[in-house]
C-alpha atoms as a PDB file:
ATOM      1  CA  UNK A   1      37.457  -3.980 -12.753  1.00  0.00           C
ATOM      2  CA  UNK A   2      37.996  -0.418 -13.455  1.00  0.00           C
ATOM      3  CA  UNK A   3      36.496   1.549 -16.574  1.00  0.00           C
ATOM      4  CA  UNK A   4      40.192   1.566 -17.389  1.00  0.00           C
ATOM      5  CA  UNK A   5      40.860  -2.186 -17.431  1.00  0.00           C
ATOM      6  CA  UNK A   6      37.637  -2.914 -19.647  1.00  0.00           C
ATOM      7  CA  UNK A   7      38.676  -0.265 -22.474  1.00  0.00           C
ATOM      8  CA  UNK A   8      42.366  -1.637 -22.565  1.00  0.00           C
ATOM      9  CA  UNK A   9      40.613  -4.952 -22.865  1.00  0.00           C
ATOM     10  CA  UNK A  10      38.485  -3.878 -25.651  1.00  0.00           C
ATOM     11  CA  UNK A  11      41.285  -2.014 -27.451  1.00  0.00           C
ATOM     12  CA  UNK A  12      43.114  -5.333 -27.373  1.00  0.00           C
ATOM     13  CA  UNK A  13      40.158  -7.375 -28.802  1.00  0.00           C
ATOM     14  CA  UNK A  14      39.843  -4.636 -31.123  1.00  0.00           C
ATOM     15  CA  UNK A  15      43.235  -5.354 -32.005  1.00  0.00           C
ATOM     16  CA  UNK A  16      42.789  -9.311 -31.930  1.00  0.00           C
ATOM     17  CA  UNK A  17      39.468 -10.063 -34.030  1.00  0.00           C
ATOM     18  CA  UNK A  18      38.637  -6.227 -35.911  1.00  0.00           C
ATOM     19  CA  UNK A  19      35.279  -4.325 -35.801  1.00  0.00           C
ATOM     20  CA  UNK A  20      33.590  -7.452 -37.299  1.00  0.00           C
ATOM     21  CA  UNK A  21      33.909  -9.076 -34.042  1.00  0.00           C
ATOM     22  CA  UNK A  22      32.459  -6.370 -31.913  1.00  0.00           C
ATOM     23  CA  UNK A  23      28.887  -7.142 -32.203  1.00  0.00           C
ATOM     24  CA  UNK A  24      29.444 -10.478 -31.574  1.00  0.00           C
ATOM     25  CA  UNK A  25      30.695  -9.991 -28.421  1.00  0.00           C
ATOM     26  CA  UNK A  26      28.377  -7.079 -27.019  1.00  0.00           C
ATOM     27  CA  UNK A  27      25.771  -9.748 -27.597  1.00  0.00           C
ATOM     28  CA  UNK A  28      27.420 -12.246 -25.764  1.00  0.00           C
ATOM     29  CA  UNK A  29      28.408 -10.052 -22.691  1.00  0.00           C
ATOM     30  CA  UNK A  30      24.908  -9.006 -22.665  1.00  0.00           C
ATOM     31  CA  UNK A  31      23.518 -11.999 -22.877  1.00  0.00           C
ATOM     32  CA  UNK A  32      25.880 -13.362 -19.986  1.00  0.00           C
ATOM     33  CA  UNK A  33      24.835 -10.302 -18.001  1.00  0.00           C
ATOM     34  CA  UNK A  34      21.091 -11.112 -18.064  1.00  0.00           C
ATOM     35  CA  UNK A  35      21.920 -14.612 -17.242  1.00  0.00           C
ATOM     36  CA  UNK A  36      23.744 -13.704 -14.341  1.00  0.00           C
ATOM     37  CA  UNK A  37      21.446 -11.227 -12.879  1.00  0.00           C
ATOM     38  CA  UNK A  38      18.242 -13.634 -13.487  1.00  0.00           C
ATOM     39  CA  UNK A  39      20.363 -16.433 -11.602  1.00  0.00           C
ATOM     40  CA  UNK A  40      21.554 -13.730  -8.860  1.00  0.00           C
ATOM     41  CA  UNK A  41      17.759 -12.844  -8.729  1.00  0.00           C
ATOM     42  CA  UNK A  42      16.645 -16.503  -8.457  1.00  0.00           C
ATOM     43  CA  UNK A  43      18.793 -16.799  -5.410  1.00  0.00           C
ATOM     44  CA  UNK A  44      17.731 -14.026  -3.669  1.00  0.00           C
ATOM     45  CA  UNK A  45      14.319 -15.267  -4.079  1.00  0.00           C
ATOM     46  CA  UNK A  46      15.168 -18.624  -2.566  1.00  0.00           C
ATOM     47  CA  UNK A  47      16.868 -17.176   0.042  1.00  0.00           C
ATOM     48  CA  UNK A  48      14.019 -14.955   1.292  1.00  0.00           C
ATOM     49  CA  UNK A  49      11.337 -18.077   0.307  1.00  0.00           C
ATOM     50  CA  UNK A  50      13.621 -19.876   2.915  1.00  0.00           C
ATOM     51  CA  UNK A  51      13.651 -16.790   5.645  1.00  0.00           C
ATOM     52  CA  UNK A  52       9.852 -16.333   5.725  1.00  0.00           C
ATOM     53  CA  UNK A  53       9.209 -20.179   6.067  1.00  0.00           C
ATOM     54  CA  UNK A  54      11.775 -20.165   9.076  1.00  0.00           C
ATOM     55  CA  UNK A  55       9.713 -16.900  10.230  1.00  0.00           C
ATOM     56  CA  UNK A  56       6.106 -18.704   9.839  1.00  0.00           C
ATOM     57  CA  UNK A  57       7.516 -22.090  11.709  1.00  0.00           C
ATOM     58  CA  UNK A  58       8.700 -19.600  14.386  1.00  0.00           C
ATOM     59  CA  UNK A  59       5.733 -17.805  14.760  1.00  0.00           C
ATOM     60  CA  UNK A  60       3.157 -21.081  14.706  1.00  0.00           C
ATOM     61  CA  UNK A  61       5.780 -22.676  17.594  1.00  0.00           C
ATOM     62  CA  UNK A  62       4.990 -19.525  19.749  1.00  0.00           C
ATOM     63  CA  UNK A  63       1.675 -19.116  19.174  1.00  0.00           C
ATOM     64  CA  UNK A  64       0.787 -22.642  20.312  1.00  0.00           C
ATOM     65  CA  UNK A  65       3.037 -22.592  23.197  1.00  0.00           C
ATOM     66  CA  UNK A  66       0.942 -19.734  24.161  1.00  0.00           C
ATOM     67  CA  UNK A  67      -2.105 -21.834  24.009  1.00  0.00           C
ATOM     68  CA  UNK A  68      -0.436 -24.343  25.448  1.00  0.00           C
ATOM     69  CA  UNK A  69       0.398 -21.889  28.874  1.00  0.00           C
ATOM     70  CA  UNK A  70      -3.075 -20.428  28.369  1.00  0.00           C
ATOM     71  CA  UNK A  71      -4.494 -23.917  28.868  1.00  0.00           C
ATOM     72  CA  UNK A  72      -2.211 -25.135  31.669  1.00  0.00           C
ATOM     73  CA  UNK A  73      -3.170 -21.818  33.267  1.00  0.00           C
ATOM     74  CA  UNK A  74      -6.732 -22.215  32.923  1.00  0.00           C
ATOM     75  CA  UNK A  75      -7.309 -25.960  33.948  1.00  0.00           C
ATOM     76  CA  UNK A  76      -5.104 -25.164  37.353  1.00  0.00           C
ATOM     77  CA  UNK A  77      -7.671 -23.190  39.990  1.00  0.00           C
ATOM     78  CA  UNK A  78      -6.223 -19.850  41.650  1.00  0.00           C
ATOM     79  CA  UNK A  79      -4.795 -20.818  44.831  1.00  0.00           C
ATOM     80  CA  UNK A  80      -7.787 -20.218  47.748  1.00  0.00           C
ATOM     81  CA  UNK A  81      -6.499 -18.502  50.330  1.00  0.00           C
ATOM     82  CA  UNK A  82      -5.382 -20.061  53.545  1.00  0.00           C
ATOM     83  CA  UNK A  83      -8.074 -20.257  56.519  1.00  0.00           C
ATOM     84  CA  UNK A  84      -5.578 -19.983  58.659  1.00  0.00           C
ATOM     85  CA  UNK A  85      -4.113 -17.134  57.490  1.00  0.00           C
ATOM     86  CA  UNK A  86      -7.335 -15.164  58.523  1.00  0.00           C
ATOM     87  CA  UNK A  87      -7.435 -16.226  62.287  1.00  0.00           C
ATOM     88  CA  UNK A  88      -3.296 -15.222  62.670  1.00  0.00           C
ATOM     89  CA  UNK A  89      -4.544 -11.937  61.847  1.00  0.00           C
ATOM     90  CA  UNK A  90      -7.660 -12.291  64.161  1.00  0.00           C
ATOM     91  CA  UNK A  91      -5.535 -12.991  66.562  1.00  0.00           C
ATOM     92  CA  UNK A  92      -2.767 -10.560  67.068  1.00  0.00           C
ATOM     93  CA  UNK A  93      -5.706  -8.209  67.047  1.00  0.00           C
END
C-alpha cells in the first residue's frame, strides 16, 4: 500500500464515521501493529531456536565421528615394514 492508498482510505473513513471515530481506530491499528510485530518477532525467534539446535546436533555428530576415527586409528598399529622389502634392495646392490 502506497502513502496514497492509506490517506484516500482515511479520507473515506473520515467521511464514513466523523472525527469521533478517529481515535478509535489509531488505537486499534496500533494495537494490531504491535500484535503483529510481537508475533512476527516470536517467529523469528523460533526459527533461529530451531537453526542453532540443527547447528549443535551437527556439530556433536562430527565431533564424535572424529573420536570415533581417532579411536579406530589408534587401536590399528602402523603397518611394520616388510622384511623383505629390505633384502630386494640388498640385493640389486
Amino acid at each position: 500500500m502506497s502513502a496514497g492508498e492509506i490517506i484516500l482510505i482515511f479520507i473515506v473513513y473520515l467521511l464514513l464515521f466523523g472525527a469521533k471515530g478517529l481515535p478509535s481506530l489509531a488505537q486499534t491499528l496500533g494495537k494490531a501493529v504491535y500484535q503483529f510485530r510481537n508475533a512476527a518477532g516470536e517467529v523469528q525467534r523460533e526459527i533461529m531456536n530451531g537453526v542453532n539446535e540443527v547447528k549443535k546436533n551437527a556439530e556433536i555428530k562430527l565431533d564424535q565421528q572424529d573420536t570415533d576415527t581417532t579411536a579406530q586409528r589408534q587401536s590399528f598399529p602402523p603397518p611394520s615394514p616388510d622384511p623383505s622389502e629390505g633384502k630386494e634392495e640388498e640385493r640389486q646392490n
